[in-house]
C-alpha atoms as a PDB file:
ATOM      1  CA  UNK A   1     -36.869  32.860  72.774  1.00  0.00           C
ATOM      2  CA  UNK A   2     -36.037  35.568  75.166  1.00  0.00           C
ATOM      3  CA  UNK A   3     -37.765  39.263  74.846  1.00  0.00           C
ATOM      4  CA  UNK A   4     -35.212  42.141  75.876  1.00  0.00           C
ATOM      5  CA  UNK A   5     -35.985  45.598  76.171  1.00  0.00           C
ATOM      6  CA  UNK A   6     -33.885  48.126  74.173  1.00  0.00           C
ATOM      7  CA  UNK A   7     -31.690  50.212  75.161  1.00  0.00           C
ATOM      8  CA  UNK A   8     -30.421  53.615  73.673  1.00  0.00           C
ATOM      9  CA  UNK A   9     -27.444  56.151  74.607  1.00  0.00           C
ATOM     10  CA  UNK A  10     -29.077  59.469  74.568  1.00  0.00           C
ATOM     11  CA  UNK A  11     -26.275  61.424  74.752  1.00  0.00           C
ATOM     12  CA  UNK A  12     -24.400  60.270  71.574  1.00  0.00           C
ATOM     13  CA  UNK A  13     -22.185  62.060  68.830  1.00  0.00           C
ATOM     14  CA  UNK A  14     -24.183  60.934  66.626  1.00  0.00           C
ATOM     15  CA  UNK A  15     -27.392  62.664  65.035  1.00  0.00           C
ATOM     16  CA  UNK A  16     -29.789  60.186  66.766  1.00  0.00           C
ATOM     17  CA  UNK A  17     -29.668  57.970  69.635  1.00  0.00           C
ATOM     18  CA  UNK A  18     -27.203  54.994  70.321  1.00  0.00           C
ATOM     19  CA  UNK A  19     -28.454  51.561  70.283  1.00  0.00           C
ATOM     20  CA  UNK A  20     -26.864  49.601  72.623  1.00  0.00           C
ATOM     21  CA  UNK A  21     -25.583  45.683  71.182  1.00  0.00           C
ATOM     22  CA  UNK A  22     -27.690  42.837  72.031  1.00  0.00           C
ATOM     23  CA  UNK A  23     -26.075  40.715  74.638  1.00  0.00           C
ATOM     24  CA  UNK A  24     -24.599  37.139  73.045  1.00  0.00           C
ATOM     25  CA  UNK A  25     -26.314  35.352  76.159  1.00  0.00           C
ATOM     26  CA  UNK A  26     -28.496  35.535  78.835  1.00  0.00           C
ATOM     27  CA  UNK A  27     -28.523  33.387  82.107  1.00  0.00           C
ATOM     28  CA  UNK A  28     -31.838  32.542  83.171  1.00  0.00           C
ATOM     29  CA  UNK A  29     -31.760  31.666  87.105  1.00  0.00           C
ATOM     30  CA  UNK A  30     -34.651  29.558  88.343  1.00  0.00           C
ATOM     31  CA  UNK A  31     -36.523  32.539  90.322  1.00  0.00           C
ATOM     32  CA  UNK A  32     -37.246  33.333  86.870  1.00  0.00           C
ATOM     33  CA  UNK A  33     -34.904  36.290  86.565  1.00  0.00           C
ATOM     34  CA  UNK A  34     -32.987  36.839  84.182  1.00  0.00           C
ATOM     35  CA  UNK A  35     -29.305  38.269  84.030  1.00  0.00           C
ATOM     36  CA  UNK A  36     -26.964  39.424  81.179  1.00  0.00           C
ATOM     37  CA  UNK A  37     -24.003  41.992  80.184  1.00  0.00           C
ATOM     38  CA  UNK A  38     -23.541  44.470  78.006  1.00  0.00           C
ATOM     39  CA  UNK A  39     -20.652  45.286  76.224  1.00  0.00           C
ATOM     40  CA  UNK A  40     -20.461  48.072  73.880  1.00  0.00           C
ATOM     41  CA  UNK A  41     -18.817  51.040  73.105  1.00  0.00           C
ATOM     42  CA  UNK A  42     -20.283  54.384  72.607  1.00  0.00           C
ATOM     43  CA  UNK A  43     -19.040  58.321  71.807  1.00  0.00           C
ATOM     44  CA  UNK A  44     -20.801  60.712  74.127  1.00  0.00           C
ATOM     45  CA  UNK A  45     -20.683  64.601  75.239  1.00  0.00           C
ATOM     46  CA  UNK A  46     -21.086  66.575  78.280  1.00  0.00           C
ATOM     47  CA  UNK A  47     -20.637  70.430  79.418  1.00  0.00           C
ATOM     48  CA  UNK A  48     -17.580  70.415  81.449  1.00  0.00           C
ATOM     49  CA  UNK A  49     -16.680  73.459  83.878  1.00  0.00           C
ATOM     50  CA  UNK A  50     -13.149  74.736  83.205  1.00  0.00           C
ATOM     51  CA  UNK A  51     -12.728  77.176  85.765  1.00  0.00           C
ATOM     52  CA  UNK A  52     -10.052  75.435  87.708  1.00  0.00           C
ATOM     53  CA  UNK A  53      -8.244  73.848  84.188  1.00  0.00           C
ATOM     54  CA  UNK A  54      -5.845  72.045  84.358  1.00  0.00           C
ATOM     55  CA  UNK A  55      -6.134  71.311  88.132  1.00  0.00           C
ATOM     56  CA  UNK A  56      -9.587  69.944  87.544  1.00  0.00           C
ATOM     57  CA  UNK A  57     -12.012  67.370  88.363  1.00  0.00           C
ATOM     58  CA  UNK A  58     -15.532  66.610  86.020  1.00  0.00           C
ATOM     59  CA  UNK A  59     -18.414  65.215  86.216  1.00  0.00           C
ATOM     60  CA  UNK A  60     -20.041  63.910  83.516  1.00  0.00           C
ATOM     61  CA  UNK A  61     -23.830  62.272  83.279  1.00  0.00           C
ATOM     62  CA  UNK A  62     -25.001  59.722  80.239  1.00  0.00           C
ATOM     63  CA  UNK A  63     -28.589  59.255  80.270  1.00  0.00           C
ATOM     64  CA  UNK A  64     -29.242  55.823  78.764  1.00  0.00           C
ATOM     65  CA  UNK A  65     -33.380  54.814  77.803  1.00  0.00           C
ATOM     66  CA  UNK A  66     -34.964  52.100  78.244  1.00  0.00           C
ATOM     67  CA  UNK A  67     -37.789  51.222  75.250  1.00  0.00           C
ATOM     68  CA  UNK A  68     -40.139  48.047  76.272  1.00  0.00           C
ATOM     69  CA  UNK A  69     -43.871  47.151  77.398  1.00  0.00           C
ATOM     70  CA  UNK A  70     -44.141  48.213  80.590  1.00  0.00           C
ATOM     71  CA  UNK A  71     -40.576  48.359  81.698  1.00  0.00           C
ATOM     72  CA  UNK A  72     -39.780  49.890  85.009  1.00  0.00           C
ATOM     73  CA  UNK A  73     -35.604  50.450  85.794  1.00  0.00           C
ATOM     74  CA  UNK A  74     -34.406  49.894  89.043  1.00  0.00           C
ATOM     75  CA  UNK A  75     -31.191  51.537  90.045  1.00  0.00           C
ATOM     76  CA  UNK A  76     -30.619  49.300  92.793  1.00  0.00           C
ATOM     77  CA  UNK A  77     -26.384  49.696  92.728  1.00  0.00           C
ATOM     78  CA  UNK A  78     -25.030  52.836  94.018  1.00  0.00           C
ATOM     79  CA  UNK A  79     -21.661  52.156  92.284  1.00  0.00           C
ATOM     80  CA  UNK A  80     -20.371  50.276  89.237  1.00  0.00           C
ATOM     81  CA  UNK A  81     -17.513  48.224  89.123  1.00  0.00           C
ATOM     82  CA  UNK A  82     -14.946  47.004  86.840  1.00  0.00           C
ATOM     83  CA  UNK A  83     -15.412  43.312  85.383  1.00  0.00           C
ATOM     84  CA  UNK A  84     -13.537  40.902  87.556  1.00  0.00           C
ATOM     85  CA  UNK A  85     -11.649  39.862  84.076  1.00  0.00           C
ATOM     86  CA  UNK A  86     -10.211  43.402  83.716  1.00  0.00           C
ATOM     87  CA  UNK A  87      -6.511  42.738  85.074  1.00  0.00           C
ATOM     88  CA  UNK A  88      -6.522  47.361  85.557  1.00  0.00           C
ATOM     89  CA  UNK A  89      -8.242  49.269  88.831  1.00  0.00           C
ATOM     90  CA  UNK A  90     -10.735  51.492  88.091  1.00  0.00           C
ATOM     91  CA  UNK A  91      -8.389  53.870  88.635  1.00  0.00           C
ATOM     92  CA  UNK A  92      -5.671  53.377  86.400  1.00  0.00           C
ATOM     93  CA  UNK A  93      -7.051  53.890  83.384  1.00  0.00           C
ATOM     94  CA  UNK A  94      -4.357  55.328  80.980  1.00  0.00           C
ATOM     95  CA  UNK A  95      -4.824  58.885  79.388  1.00  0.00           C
ATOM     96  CA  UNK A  96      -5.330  62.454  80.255  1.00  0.00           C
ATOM     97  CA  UNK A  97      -7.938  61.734  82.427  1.00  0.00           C
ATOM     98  CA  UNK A  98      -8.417  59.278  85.438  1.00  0.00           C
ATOM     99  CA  UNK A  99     -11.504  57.869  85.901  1.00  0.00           C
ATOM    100  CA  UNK A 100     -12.491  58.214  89.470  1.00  0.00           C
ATOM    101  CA  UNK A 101     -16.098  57.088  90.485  1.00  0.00           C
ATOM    102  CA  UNK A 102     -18.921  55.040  88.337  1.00  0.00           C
ATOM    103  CA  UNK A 103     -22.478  55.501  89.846  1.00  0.00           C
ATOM    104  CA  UNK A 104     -25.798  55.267  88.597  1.00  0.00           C
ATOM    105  CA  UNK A 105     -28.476  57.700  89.703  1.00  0.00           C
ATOM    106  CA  UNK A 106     -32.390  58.109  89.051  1.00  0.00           C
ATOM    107  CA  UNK A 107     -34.860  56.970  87.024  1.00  0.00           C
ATOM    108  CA  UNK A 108     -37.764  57.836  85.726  1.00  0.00           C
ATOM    109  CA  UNK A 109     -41.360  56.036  83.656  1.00  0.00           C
ATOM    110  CA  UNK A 110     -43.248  57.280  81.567  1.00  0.00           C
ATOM    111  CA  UNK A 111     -45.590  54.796  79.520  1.00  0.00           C
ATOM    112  CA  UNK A 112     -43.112  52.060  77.450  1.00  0.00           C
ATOM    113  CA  UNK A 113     -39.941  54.482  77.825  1.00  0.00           C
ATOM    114  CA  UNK A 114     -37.775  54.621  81.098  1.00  0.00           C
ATOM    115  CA  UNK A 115     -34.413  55.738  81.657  1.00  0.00           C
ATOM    116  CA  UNK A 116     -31.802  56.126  84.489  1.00  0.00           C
ATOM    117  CA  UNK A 117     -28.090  57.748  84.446  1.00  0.00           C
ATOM    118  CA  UNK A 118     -24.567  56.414  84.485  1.00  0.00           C
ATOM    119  CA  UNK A 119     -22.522  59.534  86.446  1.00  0.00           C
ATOM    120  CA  UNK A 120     -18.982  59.049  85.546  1.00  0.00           C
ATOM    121  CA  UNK A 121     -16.581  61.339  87.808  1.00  0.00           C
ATOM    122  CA  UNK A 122     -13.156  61.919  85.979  1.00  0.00           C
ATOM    123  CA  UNK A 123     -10.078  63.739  87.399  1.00  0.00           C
ATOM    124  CA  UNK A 124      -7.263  65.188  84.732  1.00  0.00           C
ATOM    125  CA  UNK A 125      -3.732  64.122  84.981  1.00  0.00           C
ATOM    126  CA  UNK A 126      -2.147  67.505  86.009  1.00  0.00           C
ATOM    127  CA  UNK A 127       1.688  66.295  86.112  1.00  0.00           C
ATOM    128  CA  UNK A 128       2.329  67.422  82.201  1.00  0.00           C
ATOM    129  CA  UNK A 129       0.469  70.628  83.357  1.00  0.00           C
ATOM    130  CA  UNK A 130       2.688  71.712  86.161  1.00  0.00           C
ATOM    131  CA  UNK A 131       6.005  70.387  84.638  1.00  0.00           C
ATOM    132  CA  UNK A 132       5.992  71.908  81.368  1.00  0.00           C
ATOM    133  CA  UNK A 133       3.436  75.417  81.354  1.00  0.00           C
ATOM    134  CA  UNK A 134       2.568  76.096  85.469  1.00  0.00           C
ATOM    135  CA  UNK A 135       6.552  75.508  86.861  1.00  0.00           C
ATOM    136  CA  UNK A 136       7.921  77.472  83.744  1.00  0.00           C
ATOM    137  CA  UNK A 137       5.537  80.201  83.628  1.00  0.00           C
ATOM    138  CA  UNK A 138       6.187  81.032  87.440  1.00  0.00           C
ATOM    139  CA  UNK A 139       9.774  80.745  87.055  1.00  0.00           C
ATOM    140  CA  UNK A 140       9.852  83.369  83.970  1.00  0.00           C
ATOM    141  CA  UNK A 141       7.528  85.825  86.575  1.00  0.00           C
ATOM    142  CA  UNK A 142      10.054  85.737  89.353  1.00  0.00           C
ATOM    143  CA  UNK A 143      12.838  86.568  86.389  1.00  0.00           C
ATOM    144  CA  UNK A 144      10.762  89.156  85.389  1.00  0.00           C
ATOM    145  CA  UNK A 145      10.746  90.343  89.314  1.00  0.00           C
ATOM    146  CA  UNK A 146      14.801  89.929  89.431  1.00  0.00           C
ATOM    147  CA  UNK A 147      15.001  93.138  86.857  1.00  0.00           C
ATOM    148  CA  UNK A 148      14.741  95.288  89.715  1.00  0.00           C
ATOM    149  CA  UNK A 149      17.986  93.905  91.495  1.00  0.00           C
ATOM    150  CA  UNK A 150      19.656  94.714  88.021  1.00  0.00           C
ATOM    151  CA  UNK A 151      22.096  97.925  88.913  1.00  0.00           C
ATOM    152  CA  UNK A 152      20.929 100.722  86.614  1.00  0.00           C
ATOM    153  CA  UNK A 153      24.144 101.606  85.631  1.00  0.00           C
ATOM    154  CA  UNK A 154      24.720  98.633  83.985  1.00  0.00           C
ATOM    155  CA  UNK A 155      22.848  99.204  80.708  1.00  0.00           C
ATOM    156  CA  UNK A 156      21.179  95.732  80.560  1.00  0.00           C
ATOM    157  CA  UNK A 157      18.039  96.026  82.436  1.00  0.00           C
ATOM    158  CA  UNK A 158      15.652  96.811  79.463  1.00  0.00           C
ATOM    159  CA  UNK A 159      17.500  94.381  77.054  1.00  0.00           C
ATOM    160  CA  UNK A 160      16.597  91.507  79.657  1.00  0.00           C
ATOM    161  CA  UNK A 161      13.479  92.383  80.599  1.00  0.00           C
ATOM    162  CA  UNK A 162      13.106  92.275  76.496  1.00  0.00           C
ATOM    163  CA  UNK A 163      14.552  88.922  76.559  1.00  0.00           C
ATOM    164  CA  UNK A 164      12.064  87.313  78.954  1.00  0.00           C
ATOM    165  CA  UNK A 165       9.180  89.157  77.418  1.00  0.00           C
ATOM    166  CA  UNK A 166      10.230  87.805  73.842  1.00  0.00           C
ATOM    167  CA  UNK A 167      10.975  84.121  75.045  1.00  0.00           C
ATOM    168  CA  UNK A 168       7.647  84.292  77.478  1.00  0.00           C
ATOM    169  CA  UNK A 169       5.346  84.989  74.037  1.00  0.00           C
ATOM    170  CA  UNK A 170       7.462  82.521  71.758  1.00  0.00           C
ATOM    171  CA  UNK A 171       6.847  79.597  74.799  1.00  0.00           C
ATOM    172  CA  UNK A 172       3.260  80.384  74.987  1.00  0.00           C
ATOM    173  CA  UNK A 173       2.684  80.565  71.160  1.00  0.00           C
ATOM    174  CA  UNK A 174       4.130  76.703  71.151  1.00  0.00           C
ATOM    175  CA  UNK A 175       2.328  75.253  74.614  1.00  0.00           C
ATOM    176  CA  UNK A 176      -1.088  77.276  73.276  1.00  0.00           C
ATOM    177  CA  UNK A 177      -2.280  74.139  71.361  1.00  0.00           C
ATOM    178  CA  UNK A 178      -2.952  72.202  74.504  1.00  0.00           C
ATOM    179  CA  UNK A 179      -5.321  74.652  76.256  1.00  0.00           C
ATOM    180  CA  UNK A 180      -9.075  74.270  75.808  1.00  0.00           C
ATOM    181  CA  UNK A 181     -11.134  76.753  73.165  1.00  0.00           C
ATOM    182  CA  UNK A 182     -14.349  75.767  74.167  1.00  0.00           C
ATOM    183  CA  UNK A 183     -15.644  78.947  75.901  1.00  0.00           C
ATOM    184  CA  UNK A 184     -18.404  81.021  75.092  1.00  0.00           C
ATOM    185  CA  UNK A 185     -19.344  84.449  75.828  1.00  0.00           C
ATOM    186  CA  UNK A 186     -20.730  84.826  78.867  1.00  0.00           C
ATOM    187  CA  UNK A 187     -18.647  81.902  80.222  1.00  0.00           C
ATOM    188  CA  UNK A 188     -15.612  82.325  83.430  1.00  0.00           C
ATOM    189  CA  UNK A 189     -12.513  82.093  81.895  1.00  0.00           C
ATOM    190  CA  UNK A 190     -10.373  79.190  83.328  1.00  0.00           C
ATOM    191  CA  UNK A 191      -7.547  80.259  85.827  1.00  0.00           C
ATOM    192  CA  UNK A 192      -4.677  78.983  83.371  1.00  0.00           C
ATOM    193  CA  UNK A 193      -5.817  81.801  80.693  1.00  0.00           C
ATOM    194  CA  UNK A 194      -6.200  84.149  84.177  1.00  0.00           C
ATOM    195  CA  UNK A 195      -2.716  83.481  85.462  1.00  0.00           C
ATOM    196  CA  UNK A 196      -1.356  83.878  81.501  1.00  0.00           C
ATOM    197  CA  UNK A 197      -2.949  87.268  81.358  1.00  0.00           C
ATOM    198  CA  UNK A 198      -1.164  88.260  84.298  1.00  0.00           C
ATOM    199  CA  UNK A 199       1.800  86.808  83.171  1.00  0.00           C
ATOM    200  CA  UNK A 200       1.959  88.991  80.217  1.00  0.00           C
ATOM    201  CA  UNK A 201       0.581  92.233  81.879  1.00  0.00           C
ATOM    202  CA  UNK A 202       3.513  91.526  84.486  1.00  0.00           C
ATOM    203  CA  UNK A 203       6.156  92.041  81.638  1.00  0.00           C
ATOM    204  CA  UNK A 204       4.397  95.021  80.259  1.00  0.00           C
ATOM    205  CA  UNK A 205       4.151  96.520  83.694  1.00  0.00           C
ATOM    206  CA  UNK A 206       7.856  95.386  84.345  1.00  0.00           C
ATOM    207  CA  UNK A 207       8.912  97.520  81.078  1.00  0.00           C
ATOM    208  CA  UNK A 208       7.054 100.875  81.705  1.00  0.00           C
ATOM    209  CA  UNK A 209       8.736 100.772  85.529  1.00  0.00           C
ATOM    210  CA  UNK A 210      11.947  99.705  84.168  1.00  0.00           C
ATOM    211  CA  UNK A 211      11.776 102.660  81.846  1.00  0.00           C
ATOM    212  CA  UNK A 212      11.043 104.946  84.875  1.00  0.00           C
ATOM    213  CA  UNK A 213      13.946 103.848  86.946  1.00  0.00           C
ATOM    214  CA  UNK A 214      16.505 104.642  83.947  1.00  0.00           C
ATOM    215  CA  UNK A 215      15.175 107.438  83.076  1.00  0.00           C
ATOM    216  CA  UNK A 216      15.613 108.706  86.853  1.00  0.00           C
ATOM    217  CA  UNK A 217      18.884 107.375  86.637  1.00  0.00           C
ATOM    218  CA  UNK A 218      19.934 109.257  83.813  1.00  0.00           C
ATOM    219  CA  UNK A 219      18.830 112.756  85.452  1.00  0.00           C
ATOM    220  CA  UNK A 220      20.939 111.380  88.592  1.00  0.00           C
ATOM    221  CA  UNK A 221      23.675 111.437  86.211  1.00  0.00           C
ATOM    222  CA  UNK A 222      23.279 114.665  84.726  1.00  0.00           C
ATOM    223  CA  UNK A 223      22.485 115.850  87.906  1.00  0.00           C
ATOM    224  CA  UNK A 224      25.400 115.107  89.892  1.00  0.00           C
ATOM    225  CA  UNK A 225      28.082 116.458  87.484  1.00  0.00           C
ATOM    226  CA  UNK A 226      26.371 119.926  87.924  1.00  0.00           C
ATOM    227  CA  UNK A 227      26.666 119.321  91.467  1.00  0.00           C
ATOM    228  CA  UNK A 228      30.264 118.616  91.055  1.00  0.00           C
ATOM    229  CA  UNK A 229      30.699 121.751  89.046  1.00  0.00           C
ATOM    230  CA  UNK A 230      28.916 123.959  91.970  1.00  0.00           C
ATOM    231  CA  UNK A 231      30.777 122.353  94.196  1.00  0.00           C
ATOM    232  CA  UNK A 232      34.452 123.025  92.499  1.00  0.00           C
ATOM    233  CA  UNK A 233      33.256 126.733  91.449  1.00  0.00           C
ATOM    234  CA  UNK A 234      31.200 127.810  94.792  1.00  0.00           C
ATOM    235  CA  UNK A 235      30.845 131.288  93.384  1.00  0.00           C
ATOM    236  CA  UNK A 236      29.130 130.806  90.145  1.00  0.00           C
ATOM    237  CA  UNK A 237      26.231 129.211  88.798  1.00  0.00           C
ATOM    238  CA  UNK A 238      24.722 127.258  85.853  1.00  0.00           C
ATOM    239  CA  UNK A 239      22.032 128.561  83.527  1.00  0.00           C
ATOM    240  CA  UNK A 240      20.852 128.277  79.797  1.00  0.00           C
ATOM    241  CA  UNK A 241      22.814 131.150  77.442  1.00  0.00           C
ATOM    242  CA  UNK A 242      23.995 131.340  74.296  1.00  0.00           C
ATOM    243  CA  UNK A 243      28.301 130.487  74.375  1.00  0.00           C
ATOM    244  CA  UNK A 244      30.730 129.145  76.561  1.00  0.00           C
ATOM    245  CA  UNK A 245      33.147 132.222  77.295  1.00  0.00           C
ATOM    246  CA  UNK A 246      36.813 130.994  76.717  1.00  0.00           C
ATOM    247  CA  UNK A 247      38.461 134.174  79.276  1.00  0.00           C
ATOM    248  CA  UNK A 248      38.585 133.439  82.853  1.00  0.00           C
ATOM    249  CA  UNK A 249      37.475 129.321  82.156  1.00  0.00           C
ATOM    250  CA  UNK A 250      40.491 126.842  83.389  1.00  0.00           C
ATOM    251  CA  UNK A 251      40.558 123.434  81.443  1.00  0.00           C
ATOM    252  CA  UNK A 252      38.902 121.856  83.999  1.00  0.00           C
ATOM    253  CA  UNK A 253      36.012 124.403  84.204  1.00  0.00           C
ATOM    254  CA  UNK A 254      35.594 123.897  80.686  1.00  0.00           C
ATOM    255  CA  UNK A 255      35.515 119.887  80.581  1.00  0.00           C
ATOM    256  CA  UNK A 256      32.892 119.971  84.015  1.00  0.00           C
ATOM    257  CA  UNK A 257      30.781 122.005  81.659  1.00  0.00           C
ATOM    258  CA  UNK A 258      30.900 120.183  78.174  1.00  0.00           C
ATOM    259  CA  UNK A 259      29.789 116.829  80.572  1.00  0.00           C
ATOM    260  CA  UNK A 260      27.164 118.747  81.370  1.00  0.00           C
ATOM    261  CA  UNK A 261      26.222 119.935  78.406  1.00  0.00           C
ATOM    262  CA  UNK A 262      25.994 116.139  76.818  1.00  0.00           C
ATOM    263  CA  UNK A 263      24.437 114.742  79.695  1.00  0.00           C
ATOM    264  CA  UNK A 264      22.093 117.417  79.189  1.00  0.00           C
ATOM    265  CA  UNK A 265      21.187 116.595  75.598  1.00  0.00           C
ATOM    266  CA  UNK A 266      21.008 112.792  76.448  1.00  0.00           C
ATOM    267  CA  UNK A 267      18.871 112.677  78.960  1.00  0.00           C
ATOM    268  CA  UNK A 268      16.261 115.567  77.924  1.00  0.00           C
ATOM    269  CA  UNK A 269      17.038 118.307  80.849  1.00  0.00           C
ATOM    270  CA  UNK A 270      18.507 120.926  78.494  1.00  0.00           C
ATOM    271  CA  UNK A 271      16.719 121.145  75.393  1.00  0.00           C
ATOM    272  CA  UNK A 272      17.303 124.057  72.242  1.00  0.00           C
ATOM    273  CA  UNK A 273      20.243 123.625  69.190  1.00  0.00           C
ATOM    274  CA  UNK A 274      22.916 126.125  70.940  1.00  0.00           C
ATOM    275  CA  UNK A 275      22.250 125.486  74.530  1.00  0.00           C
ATOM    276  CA  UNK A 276      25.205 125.748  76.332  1.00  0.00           C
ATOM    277  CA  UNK A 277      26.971 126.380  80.009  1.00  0.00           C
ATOM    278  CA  UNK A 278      27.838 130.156  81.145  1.00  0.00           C
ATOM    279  CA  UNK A 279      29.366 131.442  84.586  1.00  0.00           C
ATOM    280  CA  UNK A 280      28.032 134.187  86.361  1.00  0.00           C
ATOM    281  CA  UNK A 281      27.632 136.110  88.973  1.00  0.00           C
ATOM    282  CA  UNK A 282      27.030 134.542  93.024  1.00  0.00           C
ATOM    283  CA  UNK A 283      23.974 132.821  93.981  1.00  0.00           C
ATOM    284  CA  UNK A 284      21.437 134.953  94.901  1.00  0.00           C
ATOM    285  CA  UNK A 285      19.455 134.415  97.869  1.00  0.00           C
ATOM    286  CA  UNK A 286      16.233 133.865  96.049  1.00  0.00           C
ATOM    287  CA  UNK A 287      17.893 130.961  93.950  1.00  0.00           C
ATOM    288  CA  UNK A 288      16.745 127.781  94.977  1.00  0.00           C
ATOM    289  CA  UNK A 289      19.515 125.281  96.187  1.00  0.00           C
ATOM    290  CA  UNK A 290      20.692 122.153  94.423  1.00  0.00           C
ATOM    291  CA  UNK A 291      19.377 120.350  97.292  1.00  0.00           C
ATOM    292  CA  UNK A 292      15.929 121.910  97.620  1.00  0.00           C
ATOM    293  CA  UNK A 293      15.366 121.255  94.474  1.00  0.00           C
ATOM    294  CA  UNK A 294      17.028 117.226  94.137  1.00  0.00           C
ATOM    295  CA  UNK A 295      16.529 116.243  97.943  1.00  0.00           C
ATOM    296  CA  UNK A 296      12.892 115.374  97.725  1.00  0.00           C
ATOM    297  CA  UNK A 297      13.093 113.114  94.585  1.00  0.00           C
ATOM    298  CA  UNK A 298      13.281 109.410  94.677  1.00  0.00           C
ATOM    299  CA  UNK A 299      16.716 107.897  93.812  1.00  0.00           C
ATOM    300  CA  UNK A 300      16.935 105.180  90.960  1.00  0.00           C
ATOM    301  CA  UNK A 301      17.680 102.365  92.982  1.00  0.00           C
ATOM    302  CA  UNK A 302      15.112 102.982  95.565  1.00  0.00           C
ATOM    303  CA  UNK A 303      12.797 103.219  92.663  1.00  0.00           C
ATOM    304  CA  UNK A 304      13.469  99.877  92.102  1.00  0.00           C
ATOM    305  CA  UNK A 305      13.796  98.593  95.232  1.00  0.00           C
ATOM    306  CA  UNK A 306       9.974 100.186  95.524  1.00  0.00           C
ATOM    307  CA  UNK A 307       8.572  98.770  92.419  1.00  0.00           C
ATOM    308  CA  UNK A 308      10.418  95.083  93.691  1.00  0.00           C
ATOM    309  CA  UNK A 309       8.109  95.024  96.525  1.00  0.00           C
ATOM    310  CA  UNK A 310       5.107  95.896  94.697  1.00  0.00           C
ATOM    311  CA  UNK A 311       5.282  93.429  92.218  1.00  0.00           C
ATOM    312  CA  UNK A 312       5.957  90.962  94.999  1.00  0.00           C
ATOM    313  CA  UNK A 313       3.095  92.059  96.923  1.00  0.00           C
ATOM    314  CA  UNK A 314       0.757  92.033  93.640  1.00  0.00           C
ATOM    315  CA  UNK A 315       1.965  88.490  92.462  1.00  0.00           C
ATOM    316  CA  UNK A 316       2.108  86.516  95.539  1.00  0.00           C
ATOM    317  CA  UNK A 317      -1.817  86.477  96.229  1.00  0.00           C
ATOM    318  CA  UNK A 318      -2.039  86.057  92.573  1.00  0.00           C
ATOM    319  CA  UNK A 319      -0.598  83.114  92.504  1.00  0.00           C
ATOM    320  CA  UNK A 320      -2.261  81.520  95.867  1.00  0.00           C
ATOM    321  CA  UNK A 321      -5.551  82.544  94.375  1.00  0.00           C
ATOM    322  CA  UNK A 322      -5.105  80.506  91.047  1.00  0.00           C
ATOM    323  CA  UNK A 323      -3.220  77.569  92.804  1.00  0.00           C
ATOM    324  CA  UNK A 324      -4.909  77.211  95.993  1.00  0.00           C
ATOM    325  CA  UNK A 325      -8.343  79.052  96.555  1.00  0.00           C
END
């Protein structure tokens, strides 16, 4: 008969420690020492730091303890190794994760009871991470970048940025079941819910400017047919009255100043019910000119061409600081 200490997995699921199987057989060598292996399979826990998730690597510790008379563990392998029978690598182990390194470490007495600890270093197989929620993501944020090169006259820049906006929630709504929900308050939040963040503040950001440029573009529009008109009729001038005199207007006259008049209304620079376009008498030299008054003000597609560059310059360090830092 052969006494064995016992051995318990501190770390378990369960409510109380794991006891570890007795071994079937022991070999007893004739320096009196004897030699057996466990096999047995256990459910344990550890904290795990998600800060760099999914591009990350953990470390987890199992504290195992020792119960016997007078037992003293000695941790005399700096690295554990797969059995010779296992036909695998340690490190092709099949799964999310990839198990890395086996060490034990420390140990400690303390009457009958020692114990020492099994660190188990585990990376996370990023492929599925990059190919279906990093690669998309980034390549709906440079979309959402290409609204800017969208010609404002063509009446489809908010209805895609829309589009991307809508499709960007929908893919995140499905792909939100894989990310983690383990975090606490008071805990970092992982750079995959960072870089989402941003992802979604982008296409909010992306809207507001968007509605900036057309609505500059719009005043451009109104703009210029009242230049046109000053320009055909040098000797009159445009102001706010109450009808459109019919004597001394030619047909052209009058259709220059009904395009104003709607391009007024649509765009918000003439406001009132009976607003309307009146000639008058010459300039006067107090009047400010349509330049003075137009020149200084940023034109719709520089607007965009300004807003382009921003957003690039915002989301390339962005995206170096989640991927690379």
């Amino acid at each position: 008969m052969v006494w064995l200490p016992l051995m318990y997995v501190v770390s378990s699921t369960d409510d109380s420690p794991q006891r570890l199987a007795d071994p079937d057989y022991v070999i007893l060598e004739n320096t009196g020492a004897i030699n057996y292996r466990l096999t047995s399979f256990t459910t344990t826990f550890c904290s795990f730091d998600l800060t760099y998730y999914p591009l990350d690597s953990q470390t987890c510790e199992i504290p195992i303890i020792v119960y016997g008379c007078d037992v003293n563990v000695s941790t005399n392998a700096t690295r554990m190794e797969r059995s010779p029978l296992s036909k695998e690598p340690l490190d092709r182990v099949q799964g999310e994760w990839t198990l890395t390194n086996v060490t034990l470490s420390g140990n400690f007495s303390a009457a009958d009871v020692s114990y020492f600890k099994v660190i188990v270093r585990i990376k996370r197989s990023e492929l599925y991470y990059i190919l279906c929620v990093l690669l998309p993501m980034v390549m709906t944020s440079l979309l959402t970048l290409m609204v800017f090169w969208i010609p404002p006259g063509s009446g489809e820049k908010i209805s895609y940025l829309v589009t991307i906006y809508m499709s960007s929630t929908l893919y995140l709504s499905i792909v939100g079941d894989t990310f983690p929900r383990n975090m606490n308050q008071g805990e970092h939040l992982h750079r995959m819910t960072l870089f989402l963040i941003f992802i979604i503040m982008e296409g909010v950001v992306a809207i507001i400017a968007t509605v900036l440029v057309m609505r500059r573009y719009h005043e451009e529009v109104a703009t210029d047919a009242a230049h046109q008109m000053c320009q055909a009729n040098p000797r009159h001038r445009v102001e706010k009255s109450g009808d459109i005199p019919e004597s001394g207007s030619t047909d052209n006259e009058k259709q220059l100043a009904k395009n104003i008049t709607d391009a007024g209304e649509q765009n918000g620079i003439l406001s009132g019910v009976s607003e309307s376009i009146v000639y008058r008498a010459p300039i006067s030299s107090r009047s400010v000119t349509f330049k003075q008054i137009y020149g200084m003000k940023l034109s719709a597609a520089l607007l965009d061409r300004i807003f382009f560059f921003i957003f690039l310059a915002v989301c390339a360090p962005f995206y170096a600081l989640v991927f690379i830092i």
